[in-house]
Protein backbone atom coordinates (compact mmCIF):
# COMPACT_ATOMS: atom_id res chain seq x y z
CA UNK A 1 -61.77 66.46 60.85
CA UNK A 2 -59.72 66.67 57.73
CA UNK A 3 -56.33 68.71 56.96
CA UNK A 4 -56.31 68.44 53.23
CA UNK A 5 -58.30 65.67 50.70
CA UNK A 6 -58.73 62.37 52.26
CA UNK A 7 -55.82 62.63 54.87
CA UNK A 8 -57.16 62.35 58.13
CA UNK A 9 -56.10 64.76 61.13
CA UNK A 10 -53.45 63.64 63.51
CA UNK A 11 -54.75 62.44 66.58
CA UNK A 12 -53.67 65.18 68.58
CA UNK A 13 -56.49 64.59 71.21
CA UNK A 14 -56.68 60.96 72.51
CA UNK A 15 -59.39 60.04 75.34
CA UNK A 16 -59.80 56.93 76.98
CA UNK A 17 -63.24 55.28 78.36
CA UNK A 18 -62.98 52.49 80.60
CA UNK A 19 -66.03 50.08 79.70
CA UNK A 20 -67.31 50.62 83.43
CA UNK A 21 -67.00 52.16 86.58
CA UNK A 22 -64.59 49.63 87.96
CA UNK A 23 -62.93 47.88 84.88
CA UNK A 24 -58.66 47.64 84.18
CA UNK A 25 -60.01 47.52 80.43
CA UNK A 26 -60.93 50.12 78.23
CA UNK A 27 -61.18 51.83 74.97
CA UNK A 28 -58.10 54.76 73.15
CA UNK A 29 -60.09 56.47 71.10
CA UNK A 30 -58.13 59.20 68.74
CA UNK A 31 -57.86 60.52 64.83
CA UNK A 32 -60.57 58.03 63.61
CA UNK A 33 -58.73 54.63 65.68
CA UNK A 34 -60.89 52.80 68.69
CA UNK A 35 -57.74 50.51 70.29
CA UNK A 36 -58.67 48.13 73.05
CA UNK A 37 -56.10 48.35 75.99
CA UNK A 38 -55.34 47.68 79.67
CA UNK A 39 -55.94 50.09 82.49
CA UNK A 40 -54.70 49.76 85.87
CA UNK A 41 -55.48 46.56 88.37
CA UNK A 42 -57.44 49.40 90.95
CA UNK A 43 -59.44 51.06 87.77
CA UNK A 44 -59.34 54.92 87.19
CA UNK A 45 -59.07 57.66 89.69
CA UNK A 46 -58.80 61.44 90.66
CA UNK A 47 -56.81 60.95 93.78
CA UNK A 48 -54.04 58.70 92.62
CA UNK A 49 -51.51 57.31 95.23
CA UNK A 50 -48.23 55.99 94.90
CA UNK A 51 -48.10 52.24 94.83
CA UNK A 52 -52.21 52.30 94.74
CA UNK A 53 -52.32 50.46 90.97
CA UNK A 54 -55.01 53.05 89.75
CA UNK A 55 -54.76 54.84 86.31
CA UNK A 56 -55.43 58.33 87.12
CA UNK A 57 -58.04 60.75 85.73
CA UNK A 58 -57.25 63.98 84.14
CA UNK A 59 -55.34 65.43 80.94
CA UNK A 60 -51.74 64.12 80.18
CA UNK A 61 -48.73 65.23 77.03
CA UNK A 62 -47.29 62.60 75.97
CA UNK A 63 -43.94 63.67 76.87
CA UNK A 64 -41.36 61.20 75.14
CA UNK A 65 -40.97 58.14 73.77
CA UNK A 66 -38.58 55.29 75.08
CA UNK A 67 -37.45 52.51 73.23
CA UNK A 68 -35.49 49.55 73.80
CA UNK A 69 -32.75 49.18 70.21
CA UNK A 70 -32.18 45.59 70.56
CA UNK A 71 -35.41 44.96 69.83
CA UNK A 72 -37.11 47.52 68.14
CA UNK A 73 -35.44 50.07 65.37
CA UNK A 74 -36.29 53.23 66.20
CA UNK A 75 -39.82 54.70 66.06
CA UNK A 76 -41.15 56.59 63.81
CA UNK A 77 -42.91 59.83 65.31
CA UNK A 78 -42.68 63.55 65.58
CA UNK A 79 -42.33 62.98 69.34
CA UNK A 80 -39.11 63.38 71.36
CA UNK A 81 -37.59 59.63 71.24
CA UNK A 82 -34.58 58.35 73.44
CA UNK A 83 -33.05 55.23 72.86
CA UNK A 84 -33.41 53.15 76.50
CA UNK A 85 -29.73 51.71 77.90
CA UNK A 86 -29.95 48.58 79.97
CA UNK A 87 -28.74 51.28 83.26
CA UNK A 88 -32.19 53.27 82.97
CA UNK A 89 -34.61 53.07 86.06
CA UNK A 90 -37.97 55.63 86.95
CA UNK A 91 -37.51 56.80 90.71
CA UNK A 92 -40.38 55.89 92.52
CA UNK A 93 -39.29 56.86 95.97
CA UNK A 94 -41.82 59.63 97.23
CA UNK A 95 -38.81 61.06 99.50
CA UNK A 96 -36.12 61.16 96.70
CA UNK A 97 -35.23 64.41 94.97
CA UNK A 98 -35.33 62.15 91.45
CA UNK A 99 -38.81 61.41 92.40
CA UNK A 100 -40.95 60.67 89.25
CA UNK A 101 -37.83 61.19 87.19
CA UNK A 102 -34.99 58.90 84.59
CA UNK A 103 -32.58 57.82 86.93
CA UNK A 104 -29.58 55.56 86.21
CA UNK A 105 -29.36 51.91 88.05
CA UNK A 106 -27.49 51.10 90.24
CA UNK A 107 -29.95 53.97 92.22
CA UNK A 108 -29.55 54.32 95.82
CA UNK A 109 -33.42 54.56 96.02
CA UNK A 110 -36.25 52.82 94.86
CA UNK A 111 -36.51 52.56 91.09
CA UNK A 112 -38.45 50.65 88.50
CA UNK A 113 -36.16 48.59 86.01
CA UNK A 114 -36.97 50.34 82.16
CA UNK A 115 -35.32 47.48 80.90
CA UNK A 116 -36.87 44.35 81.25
CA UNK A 117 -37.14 41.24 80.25
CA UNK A 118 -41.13 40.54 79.95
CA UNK A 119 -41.42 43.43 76.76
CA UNK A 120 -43.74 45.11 78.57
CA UNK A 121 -41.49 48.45 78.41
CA UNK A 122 -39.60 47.75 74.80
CA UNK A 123 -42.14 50.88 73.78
CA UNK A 124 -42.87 53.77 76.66
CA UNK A 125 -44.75 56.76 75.80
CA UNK A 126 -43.78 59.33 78.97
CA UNK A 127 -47.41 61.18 79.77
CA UNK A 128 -46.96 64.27 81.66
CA UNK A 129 -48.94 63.04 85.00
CA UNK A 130 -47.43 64.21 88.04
CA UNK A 131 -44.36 65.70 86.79
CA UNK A 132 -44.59 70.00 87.14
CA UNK A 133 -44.64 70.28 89.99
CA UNK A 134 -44.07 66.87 91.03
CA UNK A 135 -45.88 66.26 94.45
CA UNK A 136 -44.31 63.66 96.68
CA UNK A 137 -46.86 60.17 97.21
CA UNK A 138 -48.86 61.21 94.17
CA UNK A 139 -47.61 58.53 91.83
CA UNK A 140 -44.74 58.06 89.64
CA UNK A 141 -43.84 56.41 85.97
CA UNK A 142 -47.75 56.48 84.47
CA UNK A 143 -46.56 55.96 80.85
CA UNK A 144 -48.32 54.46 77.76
CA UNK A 145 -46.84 51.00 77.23
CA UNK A 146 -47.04 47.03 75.70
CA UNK A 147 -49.99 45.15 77.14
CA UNK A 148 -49.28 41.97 79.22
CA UNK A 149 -50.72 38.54 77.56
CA UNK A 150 -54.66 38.78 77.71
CA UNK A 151 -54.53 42.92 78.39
CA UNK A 152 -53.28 41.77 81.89
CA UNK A 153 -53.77 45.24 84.40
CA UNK A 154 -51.38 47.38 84.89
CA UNK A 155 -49.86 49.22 88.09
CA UNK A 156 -51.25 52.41 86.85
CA UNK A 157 -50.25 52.72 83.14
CA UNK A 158 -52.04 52.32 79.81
CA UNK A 159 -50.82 49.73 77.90
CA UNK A 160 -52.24 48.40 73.88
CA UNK A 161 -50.28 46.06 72.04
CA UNK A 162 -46.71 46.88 70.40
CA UNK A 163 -48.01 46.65 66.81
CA UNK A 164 -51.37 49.72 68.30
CA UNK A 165 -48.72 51.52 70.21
CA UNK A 166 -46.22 52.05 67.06
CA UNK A 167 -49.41 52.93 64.52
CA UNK A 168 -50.49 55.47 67.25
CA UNK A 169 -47.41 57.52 68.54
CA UNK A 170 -46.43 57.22 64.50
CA UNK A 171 -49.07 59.40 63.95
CA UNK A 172 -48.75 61.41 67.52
CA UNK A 173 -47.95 65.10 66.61
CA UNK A 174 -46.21 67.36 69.19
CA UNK A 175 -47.90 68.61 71.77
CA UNK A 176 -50.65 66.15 71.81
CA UNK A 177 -52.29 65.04 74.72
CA UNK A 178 -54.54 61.89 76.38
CA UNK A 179 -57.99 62.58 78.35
CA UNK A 180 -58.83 60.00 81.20
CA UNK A 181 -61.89 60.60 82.26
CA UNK A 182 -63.79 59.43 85.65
């Protein structure tokens, strides 16, 4: 998998395996890196619920990338990148019209803060789960973040540390995509 001399091909193809059946850990594996990261606190799964804290299985784009500017400068990568605002929320209301979507706080329905305090979302990469067509109760704002102290599960996301995430999407062409398997 080379383009030209000793420069490897972007990783346009990234799988992850969980190391078993059950486990919220697992292995990104993509254009010659193997990073550890979290999965969710319910493990991996092909009928994924809102609110159920499963990663789900299937093929993903990486849509965008979200950062937070007072405390990152901006990312380096040939995917779309938007600059979060301390206003920016992800509608996770099965019911609302915004449903899986950006959303500005205050939001009259239920939506996740983007901009916290913990770090865990200073870096989002937006993967295309759920989102054409979007179907009400399947889940809402999978993305690609930071890892919690220890790899700590997620609600449904895949998360690698800050330093992993920035080497990866740096190196994410357009178009590219992530494999979950079951």
């Amino acid at each position: 998998m080379k383009t030209h001399g000793n420069d490897p091909q972007p990783p346009s193809q990234l799988i992850v395996r969980a190391l078993s059946a059950a486990s919220q850990r697992g292995v990104l594996i993509g254009g010659g890196l193997r990073l550890p990261c979290a999965l969710g606190r319910s493990g991996r799964r092909a009928d994924k619920r809102e609110g159920d804290g499963a990663t789900p299985v299937g093929r993903f784009a990486l849509r965008q990338v979200f950062y937070r500017p007072d405390r990152l400068i901006r990312p380096r990568t040939p995917l779309p990148v938007v600059a979060l605002r301390p206003g920016d929320g992800w509608c996770d209301d099965p019911d609302d019209r915004n449903y899986n979507r950006l959303v500005r706080h205050p939001y009259p329905a239920s939506a996740e803060h983007l901009w916290r305090e913990d770090h865990l979302y200073d870096l989002i990469v937006v993967l295309g789960y759920n989102d054409g067509p979007r179907i009400r109760g399947r889940g809402s704002a999978i993305f690609m973040h930071v890892a919690g102290p220890g790899f700590k599960p997620t609600a449904g996301c895949i998360a690698l540390t800050r330093g992993q995430l920035l080497r990866l999407i740096e190196q994410m062409p357009r178009g590219a995509a992530i494999t979950i398997p079951p």
